[in-house]
C-alpha atoms as a PDB file:
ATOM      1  CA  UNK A   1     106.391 107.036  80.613  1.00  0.00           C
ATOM      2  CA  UNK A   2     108.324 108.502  78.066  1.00  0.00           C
ATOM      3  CA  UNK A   3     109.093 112.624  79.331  1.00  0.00           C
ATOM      4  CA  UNK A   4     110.037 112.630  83.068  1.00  0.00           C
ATOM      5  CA  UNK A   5     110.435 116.255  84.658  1.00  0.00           C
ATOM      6  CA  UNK A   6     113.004 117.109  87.706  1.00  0.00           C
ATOM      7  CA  UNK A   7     112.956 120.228  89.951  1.00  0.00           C
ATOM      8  CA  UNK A   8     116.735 121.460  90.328  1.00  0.00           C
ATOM      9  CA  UNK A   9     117.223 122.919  93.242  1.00  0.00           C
ATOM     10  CA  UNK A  10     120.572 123.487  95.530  1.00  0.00           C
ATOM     11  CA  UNK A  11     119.611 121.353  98.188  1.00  0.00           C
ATOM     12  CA  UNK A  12     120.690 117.895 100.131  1.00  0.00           C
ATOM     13  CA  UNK A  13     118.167 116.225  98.070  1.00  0.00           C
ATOM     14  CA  UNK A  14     119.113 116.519  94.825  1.00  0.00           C
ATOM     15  CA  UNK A  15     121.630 114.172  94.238  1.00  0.00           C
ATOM     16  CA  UNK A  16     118.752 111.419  95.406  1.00  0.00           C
ATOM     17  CA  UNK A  17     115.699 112.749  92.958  1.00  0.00           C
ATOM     18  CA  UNK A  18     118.429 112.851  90.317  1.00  0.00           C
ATOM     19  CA  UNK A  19     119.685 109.640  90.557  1.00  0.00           C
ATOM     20  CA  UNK A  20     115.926 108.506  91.084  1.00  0.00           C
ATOM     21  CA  UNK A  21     114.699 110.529  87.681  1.00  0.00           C
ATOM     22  CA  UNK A  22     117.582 109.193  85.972  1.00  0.00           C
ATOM     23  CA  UNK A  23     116.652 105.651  87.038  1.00  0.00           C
ATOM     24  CA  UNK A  24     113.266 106.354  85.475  1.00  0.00           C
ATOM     25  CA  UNK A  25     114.304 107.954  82.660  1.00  0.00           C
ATOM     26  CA  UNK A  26     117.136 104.825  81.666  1.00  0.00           C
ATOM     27  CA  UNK A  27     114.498 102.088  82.714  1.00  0.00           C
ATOM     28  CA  UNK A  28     111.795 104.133  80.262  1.00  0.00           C
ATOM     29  CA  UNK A  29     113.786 105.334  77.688  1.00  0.00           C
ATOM     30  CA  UNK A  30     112.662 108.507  78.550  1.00  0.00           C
ATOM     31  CA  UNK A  31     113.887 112.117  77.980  1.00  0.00           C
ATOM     32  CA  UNK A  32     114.837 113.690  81.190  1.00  0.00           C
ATOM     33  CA  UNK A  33     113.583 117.585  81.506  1.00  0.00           C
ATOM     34  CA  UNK A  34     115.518 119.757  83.975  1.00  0.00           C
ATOM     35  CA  UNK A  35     113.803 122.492  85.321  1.00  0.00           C
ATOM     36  CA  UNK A  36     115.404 125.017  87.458  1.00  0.00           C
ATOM     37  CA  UNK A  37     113.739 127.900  88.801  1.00  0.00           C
ATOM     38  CA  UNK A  38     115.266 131.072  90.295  1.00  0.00           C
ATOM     39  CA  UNK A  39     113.431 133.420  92.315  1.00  0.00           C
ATOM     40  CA  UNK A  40     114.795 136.738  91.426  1.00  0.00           C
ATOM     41  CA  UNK A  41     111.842 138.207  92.867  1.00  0.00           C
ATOM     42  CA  UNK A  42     112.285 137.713  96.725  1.00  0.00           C
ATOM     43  CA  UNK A  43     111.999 140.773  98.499  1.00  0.00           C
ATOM     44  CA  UNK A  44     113.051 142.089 101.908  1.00  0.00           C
ATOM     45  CA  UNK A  45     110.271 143.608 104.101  1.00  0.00           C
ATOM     46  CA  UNK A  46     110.642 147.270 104.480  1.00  0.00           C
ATOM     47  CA  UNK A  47     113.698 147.543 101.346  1.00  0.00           C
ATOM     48  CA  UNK A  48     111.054 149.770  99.212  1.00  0.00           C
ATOM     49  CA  UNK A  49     113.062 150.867  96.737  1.00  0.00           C
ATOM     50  CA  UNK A  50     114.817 147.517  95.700  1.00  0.00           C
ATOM     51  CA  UNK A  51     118.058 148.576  96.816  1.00  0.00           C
ATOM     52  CA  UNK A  52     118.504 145.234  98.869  1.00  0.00           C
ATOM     53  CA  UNK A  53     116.670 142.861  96.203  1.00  0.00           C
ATOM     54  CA  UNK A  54     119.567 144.602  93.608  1.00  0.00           C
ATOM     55  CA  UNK A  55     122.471 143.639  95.463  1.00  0.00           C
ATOM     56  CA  UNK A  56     121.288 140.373  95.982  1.00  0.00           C
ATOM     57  CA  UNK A  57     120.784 139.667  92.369  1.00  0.00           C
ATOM     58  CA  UNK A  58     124.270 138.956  91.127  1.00  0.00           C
ATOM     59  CA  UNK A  59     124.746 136.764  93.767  1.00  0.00           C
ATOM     60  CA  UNK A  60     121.714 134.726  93.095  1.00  0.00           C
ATOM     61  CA  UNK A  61     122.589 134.855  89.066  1.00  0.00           C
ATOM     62  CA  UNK A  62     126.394 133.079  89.991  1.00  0.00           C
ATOM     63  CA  UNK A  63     124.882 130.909  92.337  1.00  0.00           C
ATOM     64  CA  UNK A  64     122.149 129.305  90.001  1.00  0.00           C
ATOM     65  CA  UNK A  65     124.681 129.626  86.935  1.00  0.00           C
ATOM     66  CA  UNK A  66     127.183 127.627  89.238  1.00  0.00           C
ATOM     67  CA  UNK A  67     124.637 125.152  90.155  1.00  0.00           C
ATOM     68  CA  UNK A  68     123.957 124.570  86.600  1.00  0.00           C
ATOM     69  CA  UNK A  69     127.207 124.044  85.611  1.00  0.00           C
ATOM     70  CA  UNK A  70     127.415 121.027  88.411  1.00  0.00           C
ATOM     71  CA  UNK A  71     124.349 119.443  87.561  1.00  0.00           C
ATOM     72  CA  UNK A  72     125.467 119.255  83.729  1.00  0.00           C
ATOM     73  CA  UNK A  73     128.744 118.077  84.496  1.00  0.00           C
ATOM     74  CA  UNK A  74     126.819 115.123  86.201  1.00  0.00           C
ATOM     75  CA  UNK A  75     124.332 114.635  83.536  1.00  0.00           C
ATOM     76  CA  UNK A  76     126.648 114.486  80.319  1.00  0.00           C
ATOM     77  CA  UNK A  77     128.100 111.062  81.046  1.00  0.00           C
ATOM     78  CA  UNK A  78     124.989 109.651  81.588  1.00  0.00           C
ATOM     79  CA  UNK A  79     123.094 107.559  78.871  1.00  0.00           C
ATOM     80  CA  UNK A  80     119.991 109.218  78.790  1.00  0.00           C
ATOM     81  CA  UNK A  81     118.671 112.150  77.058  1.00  0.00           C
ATOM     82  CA  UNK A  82     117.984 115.264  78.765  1.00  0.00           C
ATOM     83  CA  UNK A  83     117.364 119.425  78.606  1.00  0.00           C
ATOM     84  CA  UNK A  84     117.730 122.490  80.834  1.00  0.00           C
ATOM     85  CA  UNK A  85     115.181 124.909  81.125  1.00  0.00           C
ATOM     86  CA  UNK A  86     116.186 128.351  83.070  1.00  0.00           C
ATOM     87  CA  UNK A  87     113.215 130.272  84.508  1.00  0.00           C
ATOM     88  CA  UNK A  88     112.479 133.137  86.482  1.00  0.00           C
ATOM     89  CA  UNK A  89     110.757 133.412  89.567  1.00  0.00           C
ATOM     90  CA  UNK A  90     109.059 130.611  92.034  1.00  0.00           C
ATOM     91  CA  UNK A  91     108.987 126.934  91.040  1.00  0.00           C
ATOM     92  CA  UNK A  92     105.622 125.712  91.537  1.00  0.00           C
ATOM     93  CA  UNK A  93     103.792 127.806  88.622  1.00  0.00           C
ATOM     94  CA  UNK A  94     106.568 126.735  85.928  1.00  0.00           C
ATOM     95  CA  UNK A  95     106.203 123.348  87.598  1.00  0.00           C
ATOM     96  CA  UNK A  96     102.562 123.526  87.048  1.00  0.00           C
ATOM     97  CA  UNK A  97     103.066 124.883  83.836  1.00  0.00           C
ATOM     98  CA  UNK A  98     105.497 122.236  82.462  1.00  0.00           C
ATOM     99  CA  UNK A  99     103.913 119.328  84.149  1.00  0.00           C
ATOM    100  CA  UNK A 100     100.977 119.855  81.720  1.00  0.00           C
ATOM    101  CA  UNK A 101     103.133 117.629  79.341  1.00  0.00           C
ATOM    102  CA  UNK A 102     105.157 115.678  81.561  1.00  0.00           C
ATOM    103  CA  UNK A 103     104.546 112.005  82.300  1.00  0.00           C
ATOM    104  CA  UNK A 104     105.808 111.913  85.675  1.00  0.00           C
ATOM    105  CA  UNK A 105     107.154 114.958  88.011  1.00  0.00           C
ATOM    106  CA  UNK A 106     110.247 114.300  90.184  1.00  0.00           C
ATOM    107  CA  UNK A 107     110.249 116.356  93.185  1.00  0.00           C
ATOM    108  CA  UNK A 108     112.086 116.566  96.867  1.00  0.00           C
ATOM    109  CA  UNK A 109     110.578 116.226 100.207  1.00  0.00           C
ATOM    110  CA  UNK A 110     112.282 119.070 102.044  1.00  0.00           C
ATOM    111  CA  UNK A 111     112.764 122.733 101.567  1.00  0.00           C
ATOM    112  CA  UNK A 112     115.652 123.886 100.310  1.00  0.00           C
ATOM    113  CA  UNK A 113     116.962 125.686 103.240  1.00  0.00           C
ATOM    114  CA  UNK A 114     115.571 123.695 105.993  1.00  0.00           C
ATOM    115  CA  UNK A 115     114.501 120.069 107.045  1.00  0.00           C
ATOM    116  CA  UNK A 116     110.948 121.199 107.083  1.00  0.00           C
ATOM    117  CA  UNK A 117     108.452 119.629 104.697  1.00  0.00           C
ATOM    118  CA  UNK A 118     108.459 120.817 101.133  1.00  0.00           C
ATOM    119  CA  UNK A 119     105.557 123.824 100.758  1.00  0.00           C
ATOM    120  CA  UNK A 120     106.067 123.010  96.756  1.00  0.00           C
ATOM    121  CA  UNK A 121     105.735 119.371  96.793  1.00  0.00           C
ATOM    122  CA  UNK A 122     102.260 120.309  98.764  1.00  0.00           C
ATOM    123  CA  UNK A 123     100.974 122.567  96.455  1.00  0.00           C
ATOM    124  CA  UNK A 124     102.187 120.788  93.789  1.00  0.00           C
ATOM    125  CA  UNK A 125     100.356 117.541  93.940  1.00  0.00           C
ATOM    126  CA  UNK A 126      97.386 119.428  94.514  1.00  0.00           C
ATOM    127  CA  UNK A 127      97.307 121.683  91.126  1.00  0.00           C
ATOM    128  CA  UNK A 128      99.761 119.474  88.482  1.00  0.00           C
ATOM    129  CA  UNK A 129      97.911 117.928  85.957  1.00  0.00           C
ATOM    130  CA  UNK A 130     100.667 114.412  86.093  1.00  0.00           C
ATOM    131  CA  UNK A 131     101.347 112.218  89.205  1.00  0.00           C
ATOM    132  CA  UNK A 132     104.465 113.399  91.267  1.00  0.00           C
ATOM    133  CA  UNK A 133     107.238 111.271  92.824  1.00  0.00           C
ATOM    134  CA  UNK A 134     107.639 112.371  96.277  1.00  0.00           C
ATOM    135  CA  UNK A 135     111.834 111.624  96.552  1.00  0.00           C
ATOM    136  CA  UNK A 136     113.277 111.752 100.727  1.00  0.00           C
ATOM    137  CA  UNK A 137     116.680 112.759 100.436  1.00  0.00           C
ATOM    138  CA  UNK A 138     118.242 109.615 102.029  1.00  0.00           C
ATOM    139  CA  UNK A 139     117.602 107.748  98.791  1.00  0.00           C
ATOM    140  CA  UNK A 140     119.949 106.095  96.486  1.00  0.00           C
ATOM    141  CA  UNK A 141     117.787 106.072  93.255  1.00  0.00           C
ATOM    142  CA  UNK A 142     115.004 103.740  93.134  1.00  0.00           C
ATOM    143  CA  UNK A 143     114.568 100.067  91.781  1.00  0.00           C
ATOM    144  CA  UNK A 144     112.246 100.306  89.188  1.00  0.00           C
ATOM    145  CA  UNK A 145     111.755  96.252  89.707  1.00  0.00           C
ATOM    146  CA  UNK A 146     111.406  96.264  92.944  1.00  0.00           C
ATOM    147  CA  UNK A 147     107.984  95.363  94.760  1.00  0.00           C
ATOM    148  CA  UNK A 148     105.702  98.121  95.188  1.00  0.00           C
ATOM    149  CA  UNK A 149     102.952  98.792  97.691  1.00  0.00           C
ATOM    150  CA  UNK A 150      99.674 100.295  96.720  1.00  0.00           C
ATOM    151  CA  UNK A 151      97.627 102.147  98.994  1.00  0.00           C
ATOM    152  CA  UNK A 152      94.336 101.211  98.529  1.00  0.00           C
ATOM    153  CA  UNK A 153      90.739 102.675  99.495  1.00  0.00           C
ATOM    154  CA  UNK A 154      88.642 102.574  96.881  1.00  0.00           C
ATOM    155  CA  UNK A 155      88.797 106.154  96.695  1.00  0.00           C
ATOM    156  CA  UNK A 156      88.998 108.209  93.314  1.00  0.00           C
ATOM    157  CA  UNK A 157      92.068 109.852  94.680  1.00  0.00           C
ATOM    158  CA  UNK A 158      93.869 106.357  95.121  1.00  0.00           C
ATOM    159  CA  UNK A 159      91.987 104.964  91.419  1.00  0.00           C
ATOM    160  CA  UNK A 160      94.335 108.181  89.740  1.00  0.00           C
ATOM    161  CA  UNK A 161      96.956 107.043  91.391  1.00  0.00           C
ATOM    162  CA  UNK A 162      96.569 103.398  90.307  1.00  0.00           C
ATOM    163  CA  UNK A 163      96.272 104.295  86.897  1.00  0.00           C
ATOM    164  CA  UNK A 164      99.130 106.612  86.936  1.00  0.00           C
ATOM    165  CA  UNK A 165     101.046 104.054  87.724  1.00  0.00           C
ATOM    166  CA  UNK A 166     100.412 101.393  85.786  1.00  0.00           C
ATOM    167  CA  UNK A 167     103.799 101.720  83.783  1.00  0.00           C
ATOM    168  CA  UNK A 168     106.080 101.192  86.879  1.00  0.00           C
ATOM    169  CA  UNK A 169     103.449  98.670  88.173  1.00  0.00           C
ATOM    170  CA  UNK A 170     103.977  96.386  85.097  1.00  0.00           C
ATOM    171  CA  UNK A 171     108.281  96.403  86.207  1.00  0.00           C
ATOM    172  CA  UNK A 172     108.118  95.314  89.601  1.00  0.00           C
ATOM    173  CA  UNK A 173     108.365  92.211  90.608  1.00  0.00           C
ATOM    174  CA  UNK A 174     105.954  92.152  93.133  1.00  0.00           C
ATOM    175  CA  UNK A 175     102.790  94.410  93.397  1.00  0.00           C
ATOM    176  CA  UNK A 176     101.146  94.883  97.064  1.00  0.00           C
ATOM    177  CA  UNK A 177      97.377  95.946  96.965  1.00  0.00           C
ATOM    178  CA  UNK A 178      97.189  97.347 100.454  1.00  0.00           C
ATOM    179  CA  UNK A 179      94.443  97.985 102.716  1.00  0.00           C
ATOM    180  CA  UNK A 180      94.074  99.227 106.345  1.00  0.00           C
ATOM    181  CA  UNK A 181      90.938  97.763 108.114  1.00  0.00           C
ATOM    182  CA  UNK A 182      89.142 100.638 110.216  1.00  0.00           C
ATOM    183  CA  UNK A 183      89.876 103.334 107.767  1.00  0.00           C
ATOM    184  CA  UNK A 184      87.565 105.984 107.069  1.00  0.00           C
ATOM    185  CA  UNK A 185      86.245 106.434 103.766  1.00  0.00           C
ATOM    186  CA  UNK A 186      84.114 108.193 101.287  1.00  0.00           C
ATOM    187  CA  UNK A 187      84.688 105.875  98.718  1.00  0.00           C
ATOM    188  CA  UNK A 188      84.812 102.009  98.525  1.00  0.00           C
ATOM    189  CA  UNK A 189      85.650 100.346  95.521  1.00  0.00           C
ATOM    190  CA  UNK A 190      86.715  96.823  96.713  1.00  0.00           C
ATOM    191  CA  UNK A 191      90.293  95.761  96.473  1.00  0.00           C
ATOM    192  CA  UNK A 192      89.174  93.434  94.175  1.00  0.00           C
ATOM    193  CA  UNK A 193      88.616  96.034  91.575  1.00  0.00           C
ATOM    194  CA  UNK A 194      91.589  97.387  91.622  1.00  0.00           C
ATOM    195  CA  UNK A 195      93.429  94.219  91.173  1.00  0.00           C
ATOM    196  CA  UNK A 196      90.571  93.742  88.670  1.00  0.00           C
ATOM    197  CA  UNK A 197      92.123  96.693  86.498  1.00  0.00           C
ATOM    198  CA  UNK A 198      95.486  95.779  87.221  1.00  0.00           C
ATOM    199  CA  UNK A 199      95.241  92.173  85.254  1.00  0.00           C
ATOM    200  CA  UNK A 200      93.880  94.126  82.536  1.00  0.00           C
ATOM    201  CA  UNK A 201      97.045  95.420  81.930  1.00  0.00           C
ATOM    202  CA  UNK A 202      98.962  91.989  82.669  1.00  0.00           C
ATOM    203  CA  UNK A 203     100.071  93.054  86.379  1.00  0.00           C
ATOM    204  CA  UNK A 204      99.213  90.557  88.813  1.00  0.00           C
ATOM    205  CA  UNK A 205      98.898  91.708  92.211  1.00  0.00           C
ATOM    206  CA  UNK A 206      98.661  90.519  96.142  1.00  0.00           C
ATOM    207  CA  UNK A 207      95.451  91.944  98.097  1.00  0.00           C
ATOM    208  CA  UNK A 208      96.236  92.326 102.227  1.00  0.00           C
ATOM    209  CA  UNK A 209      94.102  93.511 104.098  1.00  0.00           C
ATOM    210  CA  UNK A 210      96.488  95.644 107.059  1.00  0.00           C
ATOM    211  CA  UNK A 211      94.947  96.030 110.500  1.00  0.00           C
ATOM    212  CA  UNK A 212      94.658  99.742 112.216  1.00  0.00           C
ATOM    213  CA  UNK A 213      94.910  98.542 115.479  1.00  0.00           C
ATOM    214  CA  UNK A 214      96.503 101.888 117.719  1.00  0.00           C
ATOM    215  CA  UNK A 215      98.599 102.957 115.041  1.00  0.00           C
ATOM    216  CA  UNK A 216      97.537 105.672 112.385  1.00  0.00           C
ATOM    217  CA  UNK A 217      97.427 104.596 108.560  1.00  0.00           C
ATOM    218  CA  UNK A 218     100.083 105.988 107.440  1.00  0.00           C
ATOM    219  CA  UNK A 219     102.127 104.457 110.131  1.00  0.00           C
ATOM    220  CA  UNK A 220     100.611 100.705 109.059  1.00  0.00           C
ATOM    221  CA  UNK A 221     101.766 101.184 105.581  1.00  0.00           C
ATOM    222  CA  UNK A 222     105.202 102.601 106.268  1.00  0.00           C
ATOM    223  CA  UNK A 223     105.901  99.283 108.050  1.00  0.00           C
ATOM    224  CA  UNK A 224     103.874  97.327 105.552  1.00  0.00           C
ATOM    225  CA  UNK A 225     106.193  98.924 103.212  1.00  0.00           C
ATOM    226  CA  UNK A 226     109.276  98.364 105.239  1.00  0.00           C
ATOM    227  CA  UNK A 227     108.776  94.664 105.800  1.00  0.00           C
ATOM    228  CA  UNK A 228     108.751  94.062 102.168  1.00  0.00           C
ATOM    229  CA  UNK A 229     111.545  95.913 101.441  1.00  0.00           C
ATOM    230  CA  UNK A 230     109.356  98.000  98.726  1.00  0.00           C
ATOM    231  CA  UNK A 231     111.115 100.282  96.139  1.00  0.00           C
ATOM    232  CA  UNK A 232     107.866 103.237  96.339  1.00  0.00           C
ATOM    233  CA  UNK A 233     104.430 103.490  97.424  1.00  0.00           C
ATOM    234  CA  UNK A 234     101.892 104.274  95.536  1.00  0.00           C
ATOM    235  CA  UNK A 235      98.875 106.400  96.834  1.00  0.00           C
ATOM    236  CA  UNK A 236      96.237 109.421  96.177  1.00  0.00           C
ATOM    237  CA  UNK A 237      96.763 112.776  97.772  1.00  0.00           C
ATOM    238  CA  UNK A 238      93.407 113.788  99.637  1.00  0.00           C
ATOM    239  CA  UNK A 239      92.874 117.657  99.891  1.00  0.00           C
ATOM    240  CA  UNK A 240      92.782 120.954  98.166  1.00  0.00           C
ATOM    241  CA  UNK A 241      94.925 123.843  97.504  1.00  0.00           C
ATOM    242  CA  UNK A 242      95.918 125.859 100.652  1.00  0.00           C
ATOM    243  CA  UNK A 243      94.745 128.854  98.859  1.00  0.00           C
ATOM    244  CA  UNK A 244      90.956 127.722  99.548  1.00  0.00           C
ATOM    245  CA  UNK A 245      91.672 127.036 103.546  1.00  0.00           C
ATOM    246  CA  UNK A 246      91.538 123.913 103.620  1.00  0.00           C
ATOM    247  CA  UNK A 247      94.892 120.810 104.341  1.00  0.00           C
ATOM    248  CA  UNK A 248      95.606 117.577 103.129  1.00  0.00           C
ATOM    249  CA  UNK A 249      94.225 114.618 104.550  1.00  0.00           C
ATOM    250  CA  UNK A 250      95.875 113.262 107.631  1.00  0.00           C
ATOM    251  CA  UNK A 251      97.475 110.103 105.972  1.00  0.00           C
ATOM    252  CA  UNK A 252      98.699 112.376 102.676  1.00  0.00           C
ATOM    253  CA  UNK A 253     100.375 114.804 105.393  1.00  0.00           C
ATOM    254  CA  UNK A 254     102.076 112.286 107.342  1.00  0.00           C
ATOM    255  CA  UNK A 255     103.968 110.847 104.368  1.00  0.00           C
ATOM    256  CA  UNK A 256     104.791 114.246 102.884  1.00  0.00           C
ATOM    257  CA  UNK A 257     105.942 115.581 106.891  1.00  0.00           C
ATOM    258  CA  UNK A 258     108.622 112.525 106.320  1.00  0.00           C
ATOM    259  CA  UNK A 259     108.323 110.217 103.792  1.00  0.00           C
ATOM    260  CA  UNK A 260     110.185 106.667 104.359  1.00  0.00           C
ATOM    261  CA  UNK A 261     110.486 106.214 100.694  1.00  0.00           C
ATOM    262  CA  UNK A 262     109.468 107.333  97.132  1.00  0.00           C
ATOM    263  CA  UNK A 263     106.018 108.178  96.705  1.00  0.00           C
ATOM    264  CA  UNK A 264     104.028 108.135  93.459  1.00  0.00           C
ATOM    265  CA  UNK A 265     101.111 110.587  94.235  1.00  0.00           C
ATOM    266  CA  UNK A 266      98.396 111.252  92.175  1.00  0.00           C
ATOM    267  CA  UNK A 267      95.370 113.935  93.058  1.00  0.00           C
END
């Protein structure tokens, strides 16, 4: 995990997916691309001739060029190596786009303006072509040593998300293959292959099996994760793109409505 990619955006988050990418990035050695994206192009319903988009323009110029200047005030004394790209227009695509060669994509959980779940995290996971690290804004950074919990279905979803992980996997200091009896699946590689693949790469790894009982999944492995005080979770993102009508899985939605902790995703 050597080229780490975070969104910059002015929002309560970004102070935690910073000091979470720049976790990464020191515990990898790893350069540290900033990508900030500003979306000259918003229009205003009716405003047909641009005259309220122009106005607005200046303003959103200053603000992103003020934004800038705070966010590389706050990189330069760290001891990692890192870049700042300045694009135009909306996030995901240059996302996309610069994901292509990016080991791991740090994003937040929340829109910008709002507390509501991040649209671009959503679409995100769904088209980049690395895993993403889902960061909640209440973070401090994350432990790269800490125990991680892996959710586990057999599924191809949660195999990419295994394997995409494997680097951080072989830091902790405790690995939790997790699955929830009662789950639904189309897939069902055993546990055991997964912790199979794991010792491959010298990561040894507890197998618990979780119990549904009343709760939902997502629920069971939020406390699973809680109990063991676990740095992340690891998991696949079920779904496809909003653009072909249909949602994420139920379990993938939950954690992405309010994520209790950094998510490595993987689609």
């Amino acid at each position: 995990m050597r080229s780490i990619l975070l969104h910059i955006a002015d929002d309560d988050g970004l102070e935690a997916r910073t000091q979470t990418a720049l976790d990464l990035a020191r515990a990898f050695d790893a350069h540290l691309a900033c990508l900030q994206a500003v979306p000259y192009e918003y229009g205003v319903p009716g405003d047909f001739y641009g005259s309220i988009v122009a106005d607005l323009v200046p303003a959103l110029r200053e603000a992103a060029d003020k934004l800038r200047e705070e966010c590389e005030r706050r990189l330069i004394p760290e001891d990692v190596t890192w870049s700042w790209r300045q694009e135009n227009g909306r996030a995901l695509e240059h996302l996309v786009r610069a994901g292509a060669l990016a080991d791991l994509v740090v994003v937040g959980s929340h829109e910008p303006l709002s507390q509501a779940p991040s649209l671009l995290a959503r679409e995100l996971v769904l088209r980049a072509n690395a895993p993403i690290l889902l960061v909640p804004g209440h973070v401090k950074g994350l432990d790269c040593e800490g125990t991680a919990i892996v959710a586990w279905n057999g599924s191809a979803e949660a195999c990419r998300a295994l394997k995409a992980a494997v680097p951080l996997l072989a830091r902790a200091r405790a690995v939790v293959l997790a699955s929830v009896t009662g789950e639904e699946r189309d897939f069902d590689l055993p546990a055991v292959e997964g912790a199979e693949y794991l010792s491959r790469h010298g990561i040894r790894c507890e197998m618990i099996e979780f119990p549904r009982g009343d709760g939902n999944v997502a629920d069971v492995l939020a406390d699973a994760a809680a109990r063991r005080d676990a740095a992340y979770l690891v998991m696949g993102a079920y779904g496809r793109s909003r653009l072909s009508e249909a949602v994420l899985g139920g379990v993938t939605r939950s954690f992405f409505d309010d994520p209790p902790l950094p998510i490595l995703m993987s689609h």
